[in-house]
PDB file of N, CA and C in Angstrom:
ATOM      1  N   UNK A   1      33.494 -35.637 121.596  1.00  0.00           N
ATOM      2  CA  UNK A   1      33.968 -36.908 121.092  1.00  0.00           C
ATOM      3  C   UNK A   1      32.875 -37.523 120.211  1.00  0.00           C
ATOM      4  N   UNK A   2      33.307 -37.954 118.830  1.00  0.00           N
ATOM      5  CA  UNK A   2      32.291 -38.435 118.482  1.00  0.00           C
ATOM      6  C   UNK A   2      32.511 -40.366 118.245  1.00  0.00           C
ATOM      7  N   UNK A   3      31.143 -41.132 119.079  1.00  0.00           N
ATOM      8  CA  UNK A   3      31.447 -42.572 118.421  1.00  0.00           C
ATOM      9  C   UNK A   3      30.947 -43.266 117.643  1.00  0.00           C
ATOM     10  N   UNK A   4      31.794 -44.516 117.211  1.00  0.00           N
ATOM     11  CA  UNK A   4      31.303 -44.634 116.096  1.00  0.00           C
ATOM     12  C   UNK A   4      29.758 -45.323 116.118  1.00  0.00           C
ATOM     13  N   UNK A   5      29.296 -44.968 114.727  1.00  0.00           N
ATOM     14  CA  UNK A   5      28.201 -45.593 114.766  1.00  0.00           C
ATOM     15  C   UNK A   5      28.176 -47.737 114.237  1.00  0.00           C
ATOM     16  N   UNK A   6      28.943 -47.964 114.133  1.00  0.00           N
ATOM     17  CA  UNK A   6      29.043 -49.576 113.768  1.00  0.00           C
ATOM     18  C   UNK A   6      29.191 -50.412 114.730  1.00  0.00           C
ATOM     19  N   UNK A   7      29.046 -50.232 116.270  1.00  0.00           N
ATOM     20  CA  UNK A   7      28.747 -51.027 117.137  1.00  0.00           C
ATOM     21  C   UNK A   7      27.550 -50.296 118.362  1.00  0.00           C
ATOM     22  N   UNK A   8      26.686 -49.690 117.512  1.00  0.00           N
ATOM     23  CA  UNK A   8      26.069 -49.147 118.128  1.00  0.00           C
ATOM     24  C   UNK A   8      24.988 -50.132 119.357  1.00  0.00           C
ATOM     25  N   UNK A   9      24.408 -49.633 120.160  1.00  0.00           N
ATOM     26  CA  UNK A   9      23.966 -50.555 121.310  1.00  0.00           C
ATOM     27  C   UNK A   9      22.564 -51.087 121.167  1.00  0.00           C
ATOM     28  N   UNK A  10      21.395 -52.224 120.801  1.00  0.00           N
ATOM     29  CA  UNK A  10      20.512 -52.434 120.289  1.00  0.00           C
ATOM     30  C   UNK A  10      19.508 -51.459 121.668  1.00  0.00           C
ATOM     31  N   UNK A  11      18.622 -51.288 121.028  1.00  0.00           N
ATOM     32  CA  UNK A  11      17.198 -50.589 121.357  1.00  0.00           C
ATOM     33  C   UNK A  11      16.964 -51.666 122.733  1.00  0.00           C
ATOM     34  N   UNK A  12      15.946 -50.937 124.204  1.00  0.00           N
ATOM     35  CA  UNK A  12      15.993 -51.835 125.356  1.00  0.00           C
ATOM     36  C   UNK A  12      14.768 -53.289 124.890  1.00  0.00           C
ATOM     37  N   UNK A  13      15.626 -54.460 125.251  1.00  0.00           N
ATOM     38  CA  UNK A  13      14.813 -55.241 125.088  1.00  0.00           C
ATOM     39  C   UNK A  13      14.955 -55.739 123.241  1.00  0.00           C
ATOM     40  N   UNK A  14      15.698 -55.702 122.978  1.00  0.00           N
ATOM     41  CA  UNK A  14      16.806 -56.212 121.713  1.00  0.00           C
ATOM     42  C   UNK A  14      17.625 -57.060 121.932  1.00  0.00           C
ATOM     43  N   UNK A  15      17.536 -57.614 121.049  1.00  0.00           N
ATOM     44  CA  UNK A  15      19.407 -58.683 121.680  1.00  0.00           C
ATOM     45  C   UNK A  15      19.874 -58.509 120.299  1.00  0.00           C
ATOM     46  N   UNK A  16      21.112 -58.108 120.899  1.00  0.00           N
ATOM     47  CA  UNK A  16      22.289 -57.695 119.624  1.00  0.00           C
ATOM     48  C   UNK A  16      22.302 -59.798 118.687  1.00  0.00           C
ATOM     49  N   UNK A  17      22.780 -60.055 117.542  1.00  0.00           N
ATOM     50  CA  UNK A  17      23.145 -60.945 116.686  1.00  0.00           C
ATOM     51  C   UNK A  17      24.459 -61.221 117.482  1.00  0.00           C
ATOM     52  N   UNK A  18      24.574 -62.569 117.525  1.00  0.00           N
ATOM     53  CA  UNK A  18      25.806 -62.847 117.972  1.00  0.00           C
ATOM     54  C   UNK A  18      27.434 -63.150 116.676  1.00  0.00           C
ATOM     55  N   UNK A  19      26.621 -62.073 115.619  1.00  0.00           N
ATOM     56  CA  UNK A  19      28.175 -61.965 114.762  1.00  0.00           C
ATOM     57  C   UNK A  19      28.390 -60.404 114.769  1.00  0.00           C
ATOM     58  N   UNK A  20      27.612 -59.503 115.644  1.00  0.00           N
ATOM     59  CA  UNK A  20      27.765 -58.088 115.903  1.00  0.00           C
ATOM     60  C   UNK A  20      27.802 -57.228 115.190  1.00  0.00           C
ATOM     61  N   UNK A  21      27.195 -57.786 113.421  1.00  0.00           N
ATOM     62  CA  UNK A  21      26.076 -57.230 113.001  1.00  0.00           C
ATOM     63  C   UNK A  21      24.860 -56.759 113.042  1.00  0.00           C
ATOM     64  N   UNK A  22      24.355 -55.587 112.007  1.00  0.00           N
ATOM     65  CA  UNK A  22      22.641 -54.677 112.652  1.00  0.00           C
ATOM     66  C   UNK A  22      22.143 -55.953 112.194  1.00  0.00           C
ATOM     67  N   UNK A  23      20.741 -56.410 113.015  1.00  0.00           N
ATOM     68  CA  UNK A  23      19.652 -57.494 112.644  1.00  0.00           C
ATOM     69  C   UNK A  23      18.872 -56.734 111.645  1.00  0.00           C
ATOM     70  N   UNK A  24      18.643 -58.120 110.950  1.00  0.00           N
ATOM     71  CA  UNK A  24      18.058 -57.675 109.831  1.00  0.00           C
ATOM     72  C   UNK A  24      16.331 -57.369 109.712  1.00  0.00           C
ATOM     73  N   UNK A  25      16.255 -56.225 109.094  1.00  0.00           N
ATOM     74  CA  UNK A  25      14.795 -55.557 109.159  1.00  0.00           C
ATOM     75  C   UNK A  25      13.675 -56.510 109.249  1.00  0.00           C
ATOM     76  N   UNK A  26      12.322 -56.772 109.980  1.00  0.00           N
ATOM     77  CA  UNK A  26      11.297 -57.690 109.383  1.00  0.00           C
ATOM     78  C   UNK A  26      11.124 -56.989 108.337  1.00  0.00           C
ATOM     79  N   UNK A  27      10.619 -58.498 107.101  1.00  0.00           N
ATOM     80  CA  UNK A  27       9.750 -58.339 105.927  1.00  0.00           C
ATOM     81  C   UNK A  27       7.959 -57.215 106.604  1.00  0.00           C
ATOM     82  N   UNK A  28       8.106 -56.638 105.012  1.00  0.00           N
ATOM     83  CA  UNK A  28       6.791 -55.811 105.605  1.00  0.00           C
ATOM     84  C   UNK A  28       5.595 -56.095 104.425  1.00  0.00           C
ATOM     85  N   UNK A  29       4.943 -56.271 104.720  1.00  0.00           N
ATOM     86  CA  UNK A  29       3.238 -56.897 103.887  1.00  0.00           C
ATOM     87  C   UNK A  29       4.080 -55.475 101.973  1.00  0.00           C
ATOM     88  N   UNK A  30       4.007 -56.575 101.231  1.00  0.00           N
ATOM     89  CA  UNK A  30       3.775 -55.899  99.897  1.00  0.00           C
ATOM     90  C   UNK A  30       2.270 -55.255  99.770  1.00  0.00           C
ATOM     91  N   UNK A  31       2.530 -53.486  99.123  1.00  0.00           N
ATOM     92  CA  UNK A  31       1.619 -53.383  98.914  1.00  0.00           C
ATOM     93  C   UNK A  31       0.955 -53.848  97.572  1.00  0.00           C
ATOM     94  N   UNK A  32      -0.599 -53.548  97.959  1.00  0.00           N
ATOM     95  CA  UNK A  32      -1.536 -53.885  97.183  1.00  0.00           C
ATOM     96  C   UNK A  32      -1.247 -53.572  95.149  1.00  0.00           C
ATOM     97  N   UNK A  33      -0.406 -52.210  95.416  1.00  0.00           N
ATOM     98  CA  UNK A  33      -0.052 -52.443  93.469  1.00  0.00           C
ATOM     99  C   UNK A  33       0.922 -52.848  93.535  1.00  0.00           C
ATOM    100  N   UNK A  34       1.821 -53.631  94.362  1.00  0.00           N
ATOM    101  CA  UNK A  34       3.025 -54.466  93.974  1.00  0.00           C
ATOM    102  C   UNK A  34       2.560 -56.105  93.285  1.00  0.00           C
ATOM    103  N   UNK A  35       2.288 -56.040  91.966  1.00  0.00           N
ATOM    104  CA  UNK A  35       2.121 -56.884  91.258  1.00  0.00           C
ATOM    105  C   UNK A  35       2.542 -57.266  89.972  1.00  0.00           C
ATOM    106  N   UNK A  36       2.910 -58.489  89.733  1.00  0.00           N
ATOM    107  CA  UNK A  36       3.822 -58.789  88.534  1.00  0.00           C
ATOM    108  C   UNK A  36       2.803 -60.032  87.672  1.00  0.00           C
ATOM    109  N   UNK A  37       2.375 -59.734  86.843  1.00  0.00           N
ATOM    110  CA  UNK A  37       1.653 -60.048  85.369  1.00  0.00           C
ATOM    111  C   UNK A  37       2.693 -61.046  84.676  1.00  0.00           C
ATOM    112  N   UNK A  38       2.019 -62.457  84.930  1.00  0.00           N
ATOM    113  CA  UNK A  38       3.293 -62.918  83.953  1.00  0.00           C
ATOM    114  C   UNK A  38       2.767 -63.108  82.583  1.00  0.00           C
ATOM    115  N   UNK A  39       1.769 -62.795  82.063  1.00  0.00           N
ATOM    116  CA  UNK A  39       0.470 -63.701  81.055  1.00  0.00           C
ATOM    117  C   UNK A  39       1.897 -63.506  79.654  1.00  0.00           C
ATOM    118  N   UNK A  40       1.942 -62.495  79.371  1.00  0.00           N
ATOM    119  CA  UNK A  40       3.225 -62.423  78.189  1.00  0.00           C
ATOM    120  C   UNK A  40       4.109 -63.175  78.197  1.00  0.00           C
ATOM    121  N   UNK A  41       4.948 -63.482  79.867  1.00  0.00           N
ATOM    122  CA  UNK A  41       5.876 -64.273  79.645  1.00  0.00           C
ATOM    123  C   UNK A  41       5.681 -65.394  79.531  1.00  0.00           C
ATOM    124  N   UNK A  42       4.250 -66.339  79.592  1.00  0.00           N
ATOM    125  CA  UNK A  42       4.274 -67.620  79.871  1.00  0.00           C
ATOM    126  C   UNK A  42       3.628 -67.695  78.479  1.00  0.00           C
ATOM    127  N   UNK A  43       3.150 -66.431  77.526  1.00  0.00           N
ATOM    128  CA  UNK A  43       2.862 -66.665  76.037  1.00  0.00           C
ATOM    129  C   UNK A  43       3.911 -66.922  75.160  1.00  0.00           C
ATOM    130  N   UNK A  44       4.679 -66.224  75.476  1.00  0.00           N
ATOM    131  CA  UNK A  44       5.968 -66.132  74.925  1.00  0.00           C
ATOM    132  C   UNK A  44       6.797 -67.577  74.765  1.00  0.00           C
ATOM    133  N   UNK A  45       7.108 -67.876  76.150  1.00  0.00           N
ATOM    134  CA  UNK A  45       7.801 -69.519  76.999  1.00  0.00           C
ATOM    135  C   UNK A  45       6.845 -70.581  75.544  1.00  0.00           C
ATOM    136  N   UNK A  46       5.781 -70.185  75.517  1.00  0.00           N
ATOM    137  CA  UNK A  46       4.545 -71.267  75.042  1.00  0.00           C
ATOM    138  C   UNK A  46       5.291 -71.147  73.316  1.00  0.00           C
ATOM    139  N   UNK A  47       5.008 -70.049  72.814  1.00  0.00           N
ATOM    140  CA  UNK A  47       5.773 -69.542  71.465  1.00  0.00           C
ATOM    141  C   UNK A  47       6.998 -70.600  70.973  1.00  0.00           C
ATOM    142  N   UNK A  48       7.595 -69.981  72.174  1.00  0.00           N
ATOM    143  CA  UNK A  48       9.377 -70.529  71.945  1.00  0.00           C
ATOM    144  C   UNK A  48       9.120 -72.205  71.775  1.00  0.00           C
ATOM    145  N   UNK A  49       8.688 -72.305  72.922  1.00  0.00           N
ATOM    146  CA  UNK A  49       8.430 -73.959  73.048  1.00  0.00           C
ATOM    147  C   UNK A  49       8.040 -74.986  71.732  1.00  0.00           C
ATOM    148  N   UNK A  50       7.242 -74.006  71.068  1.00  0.00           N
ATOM    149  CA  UNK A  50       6.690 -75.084  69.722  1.00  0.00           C
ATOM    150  C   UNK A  50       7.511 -74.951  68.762  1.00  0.00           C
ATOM    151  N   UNK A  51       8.493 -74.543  68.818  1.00  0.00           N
ATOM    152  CA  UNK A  51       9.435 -73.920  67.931  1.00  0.00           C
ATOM    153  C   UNK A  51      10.492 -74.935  67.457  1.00  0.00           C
ATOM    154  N   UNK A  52      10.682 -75.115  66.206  1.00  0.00           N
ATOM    155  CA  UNK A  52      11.787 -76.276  66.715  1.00  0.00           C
ATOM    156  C   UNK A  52      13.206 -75.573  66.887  1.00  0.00           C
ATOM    157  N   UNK A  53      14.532 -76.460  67.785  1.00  0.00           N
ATOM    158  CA  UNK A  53      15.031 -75.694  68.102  1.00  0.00           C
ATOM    159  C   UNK A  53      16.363 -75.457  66.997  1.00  0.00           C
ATOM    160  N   UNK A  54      16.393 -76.017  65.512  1.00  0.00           N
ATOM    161  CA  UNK A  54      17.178 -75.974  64.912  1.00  0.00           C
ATOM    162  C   UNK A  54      16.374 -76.462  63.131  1.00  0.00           C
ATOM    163  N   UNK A  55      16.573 -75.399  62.317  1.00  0.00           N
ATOM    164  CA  UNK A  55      15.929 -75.868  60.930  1.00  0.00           C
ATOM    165  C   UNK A  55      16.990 -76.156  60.431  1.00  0.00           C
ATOM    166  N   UNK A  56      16.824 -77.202  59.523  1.00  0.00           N
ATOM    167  CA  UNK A  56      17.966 -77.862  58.809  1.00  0.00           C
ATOM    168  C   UNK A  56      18.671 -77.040  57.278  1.00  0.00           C
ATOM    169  N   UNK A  57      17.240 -76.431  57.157  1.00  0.00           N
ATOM    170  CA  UNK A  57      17.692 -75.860  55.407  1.00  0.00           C
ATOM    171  C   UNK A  57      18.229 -74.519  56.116  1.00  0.00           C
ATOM    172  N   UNK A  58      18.112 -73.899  56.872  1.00  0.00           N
ATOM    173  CA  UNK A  58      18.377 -72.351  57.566  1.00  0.00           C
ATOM    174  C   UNK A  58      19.779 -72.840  57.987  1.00  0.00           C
ATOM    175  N   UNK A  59      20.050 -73.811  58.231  1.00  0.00           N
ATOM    176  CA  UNK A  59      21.557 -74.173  58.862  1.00  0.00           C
ATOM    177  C   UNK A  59      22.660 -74.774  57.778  1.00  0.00           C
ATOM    178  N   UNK A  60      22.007 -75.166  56.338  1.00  0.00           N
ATOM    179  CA  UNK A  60      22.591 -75.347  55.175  1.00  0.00           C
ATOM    180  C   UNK A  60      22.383 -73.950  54.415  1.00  0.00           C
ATOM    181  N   UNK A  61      21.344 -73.375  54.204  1.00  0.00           N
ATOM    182  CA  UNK A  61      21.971 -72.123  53.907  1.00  0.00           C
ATOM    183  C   UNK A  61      23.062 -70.901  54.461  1.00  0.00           C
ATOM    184  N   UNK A  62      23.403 -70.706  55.480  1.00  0.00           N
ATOM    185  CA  UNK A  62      23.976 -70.437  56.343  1.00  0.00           C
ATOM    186  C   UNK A  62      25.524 -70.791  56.195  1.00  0.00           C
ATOM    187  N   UNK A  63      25.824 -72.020  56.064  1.00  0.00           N
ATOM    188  CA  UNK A  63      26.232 -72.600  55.703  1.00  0.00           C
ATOM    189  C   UNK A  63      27.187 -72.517  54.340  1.00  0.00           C
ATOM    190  N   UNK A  64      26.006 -72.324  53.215  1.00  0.00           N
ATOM    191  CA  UNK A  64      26.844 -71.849  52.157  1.00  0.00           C
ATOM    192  C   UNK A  64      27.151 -70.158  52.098  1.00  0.00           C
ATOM    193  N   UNK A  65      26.229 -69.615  52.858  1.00  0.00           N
ATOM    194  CA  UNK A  65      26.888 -68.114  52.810  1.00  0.00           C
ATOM    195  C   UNK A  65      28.126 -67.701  53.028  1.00  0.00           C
ATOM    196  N   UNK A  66      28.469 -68.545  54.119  1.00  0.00           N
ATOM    197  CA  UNK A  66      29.661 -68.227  54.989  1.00  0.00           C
ATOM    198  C   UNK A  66      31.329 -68.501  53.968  1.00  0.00           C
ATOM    199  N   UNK A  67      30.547 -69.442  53.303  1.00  0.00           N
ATOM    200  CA  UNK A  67      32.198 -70.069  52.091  1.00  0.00           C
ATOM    201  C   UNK A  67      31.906 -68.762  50.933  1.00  0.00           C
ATOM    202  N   UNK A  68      30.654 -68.255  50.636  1.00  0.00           N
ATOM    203  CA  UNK A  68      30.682 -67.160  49.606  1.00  0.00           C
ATOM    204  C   UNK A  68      31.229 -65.930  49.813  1.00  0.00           C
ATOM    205  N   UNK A  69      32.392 -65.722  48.860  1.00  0.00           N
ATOM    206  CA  UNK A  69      32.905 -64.638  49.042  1.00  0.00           C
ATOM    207  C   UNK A  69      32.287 -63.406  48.475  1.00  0.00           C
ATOM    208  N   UNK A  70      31.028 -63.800  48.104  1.00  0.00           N
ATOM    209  CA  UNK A  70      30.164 -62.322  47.452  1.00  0.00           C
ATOM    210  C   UNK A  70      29.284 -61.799  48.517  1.00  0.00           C
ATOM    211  N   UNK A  71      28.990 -62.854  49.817  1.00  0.00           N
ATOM    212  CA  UNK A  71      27.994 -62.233  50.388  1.00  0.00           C
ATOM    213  C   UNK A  71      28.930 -61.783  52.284  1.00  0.00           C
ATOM    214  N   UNK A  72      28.178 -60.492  52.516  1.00  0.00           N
ATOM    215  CA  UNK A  72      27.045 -59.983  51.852  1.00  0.00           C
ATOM    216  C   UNK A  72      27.515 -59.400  50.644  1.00  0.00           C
ATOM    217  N   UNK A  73      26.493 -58.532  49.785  1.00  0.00           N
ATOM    218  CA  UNK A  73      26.789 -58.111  49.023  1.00  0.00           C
ATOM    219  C   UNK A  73      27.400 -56.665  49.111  1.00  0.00           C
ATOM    220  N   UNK A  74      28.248 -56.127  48.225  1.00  0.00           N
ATOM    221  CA  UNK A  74      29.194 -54.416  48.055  1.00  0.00           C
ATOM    222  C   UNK A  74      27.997 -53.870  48.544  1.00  0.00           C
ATOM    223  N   UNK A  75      26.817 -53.544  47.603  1.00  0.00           N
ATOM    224  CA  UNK A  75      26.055 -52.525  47.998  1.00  0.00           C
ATOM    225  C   UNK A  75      25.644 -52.514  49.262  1.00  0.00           C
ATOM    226  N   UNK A  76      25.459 -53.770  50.122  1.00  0.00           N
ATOM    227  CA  UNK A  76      24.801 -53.642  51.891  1.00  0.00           C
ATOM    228  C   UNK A  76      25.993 -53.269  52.723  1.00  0.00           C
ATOM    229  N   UNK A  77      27.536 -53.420  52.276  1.00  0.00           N
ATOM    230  CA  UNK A  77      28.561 -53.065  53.186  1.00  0.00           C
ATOM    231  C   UNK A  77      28.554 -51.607  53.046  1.00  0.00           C
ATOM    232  N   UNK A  78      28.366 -51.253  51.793  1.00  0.00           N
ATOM    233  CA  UNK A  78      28.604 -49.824  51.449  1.00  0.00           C
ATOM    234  C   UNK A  78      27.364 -48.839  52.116  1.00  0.00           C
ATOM    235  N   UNK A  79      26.439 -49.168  51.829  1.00  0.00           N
ATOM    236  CA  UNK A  79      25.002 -48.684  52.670  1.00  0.00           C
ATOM    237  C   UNK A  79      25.791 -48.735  54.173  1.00  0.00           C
ATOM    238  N   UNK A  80      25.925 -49.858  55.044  1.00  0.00           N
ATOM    239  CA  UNK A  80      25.870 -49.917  56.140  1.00  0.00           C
ATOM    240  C   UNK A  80      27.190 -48.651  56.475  1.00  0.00           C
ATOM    241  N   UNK A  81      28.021 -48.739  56.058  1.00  0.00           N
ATOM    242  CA  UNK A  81      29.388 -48.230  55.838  1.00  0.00           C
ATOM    243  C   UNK A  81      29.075 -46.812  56.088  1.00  0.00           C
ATOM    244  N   UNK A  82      28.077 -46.348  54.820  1.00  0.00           N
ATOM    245  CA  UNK A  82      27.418 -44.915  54.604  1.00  0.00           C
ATOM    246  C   UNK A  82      26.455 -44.111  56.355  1.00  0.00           C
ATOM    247  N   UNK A  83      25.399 -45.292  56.588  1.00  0.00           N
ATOM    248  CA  UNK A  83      25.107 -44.904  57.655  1.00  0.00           C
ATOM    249  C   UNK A  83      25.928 -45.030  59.014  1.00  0.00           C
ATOM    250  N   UNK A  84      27.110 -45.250  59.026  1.00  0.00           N
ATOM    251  CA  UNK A  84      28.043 -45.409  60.477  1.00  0.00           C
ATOM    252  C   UNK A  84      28.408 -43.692  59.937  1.00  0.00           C
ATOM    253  N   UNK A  85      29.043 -43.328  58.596  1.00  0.00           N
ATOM    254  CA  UNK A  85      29.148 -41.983  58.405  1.00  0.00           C
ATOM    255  C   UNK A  85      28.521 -41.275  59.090  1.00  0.00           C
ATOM    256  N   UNK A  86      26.753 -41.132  58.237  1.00  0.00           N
ATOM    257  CA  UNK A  86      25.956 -40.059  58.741  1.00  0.00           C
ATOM    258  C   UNK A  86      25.580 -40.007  59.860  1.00  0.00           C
ATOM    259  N   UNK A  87      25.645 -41.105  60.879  1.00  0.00           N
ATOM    260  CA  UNK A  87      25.164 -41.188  61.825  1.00  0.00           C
ATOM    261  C   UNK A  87      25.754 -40.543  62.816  1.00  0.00           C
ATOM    262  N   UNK A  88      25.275 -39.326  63.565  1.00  0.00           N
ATOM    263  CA  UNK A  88      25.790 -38.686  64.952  1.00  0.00           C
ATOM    264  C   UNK A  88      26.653 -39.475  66.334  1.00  0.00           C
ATOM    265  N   UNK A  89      27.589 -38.437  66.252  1.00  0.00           N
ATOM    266  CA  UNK A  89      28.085 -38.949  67.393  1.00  0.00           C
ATOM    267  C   UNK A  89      27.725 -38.946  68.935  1.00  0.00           C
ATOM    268  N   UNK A  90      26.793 -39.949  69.713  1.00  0.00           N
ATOM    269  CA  UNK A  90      26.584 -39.431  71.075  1.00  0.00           C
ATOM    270  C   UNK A  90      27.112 -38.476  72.001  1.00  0.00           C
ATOM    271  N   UNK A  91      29.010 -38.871  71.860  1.00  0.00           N
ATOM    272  CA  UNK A  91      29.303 -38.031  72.674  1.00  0.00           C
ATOM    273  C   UNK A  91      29.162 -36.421  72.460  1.00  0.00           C
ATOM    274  N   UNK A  92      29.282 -36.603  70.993  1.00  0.00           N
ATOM    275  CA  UNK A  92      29.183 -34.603  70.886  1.00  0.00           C
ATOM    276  C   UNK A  92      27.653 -34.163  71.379  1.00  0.00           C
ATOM    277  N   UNK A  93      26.975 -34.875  71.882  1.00  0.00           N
ATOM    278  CA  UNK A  93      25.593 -34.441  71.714  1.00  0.00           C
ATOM    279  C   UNK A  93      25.480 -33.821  73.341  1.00  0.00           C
ATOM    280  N   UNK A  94      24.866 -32.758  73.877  1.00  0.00           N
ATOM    281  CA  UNK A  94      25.085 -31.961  74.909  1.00  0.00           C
ATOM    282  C   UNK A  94      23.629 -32.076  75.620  1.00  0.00           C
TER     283      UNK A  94
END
């Protein structure tokens, strides 16, 4: 006969959880190279921060691009167009 293992009986000197779920593991000391470096991210945070968060002439140019019916221009659709061509297909790749 085999039983199941999901109400199995706690170890002597255990007390089962009273929702008859396994208790949960103690935390165990991180080791010594478990370490996280933030110096980039708080350079970065610092970067962004001085930044303003909206330029006015970048948002008027922008702006008029979008009503121009020349941009972008033939030759960058056609380029881009060209490299979706040449460009390999992942899936055939083995």
């Amino acid at each position: 006969m085999i039983h199941s293992t999901s109400h199995s009986t706690p170890p002597t000197g255990a007390s089962a959880p009273a929702d008859g779920k396994p208790a949960a593991r103690p935390a165990t000391a991180a080791s010594s190279r478990d370490t996280l470096d933030t110096t980039a991210s708080t350079t970065l945070r610092e970067a962004l921060a001085s930044q303003p968060g909206e330029r006015p002439e970048e948002v008027e140019k922008g702006r008029k691009l979008v009503v121009d019916g020349n941009y972008p221009p033939r030759a960058i659709i056609e380029n881009i167009a060209r490299m979706f061509l040449n460009s390999q297909d992942p899936s055939n790749q083995v």
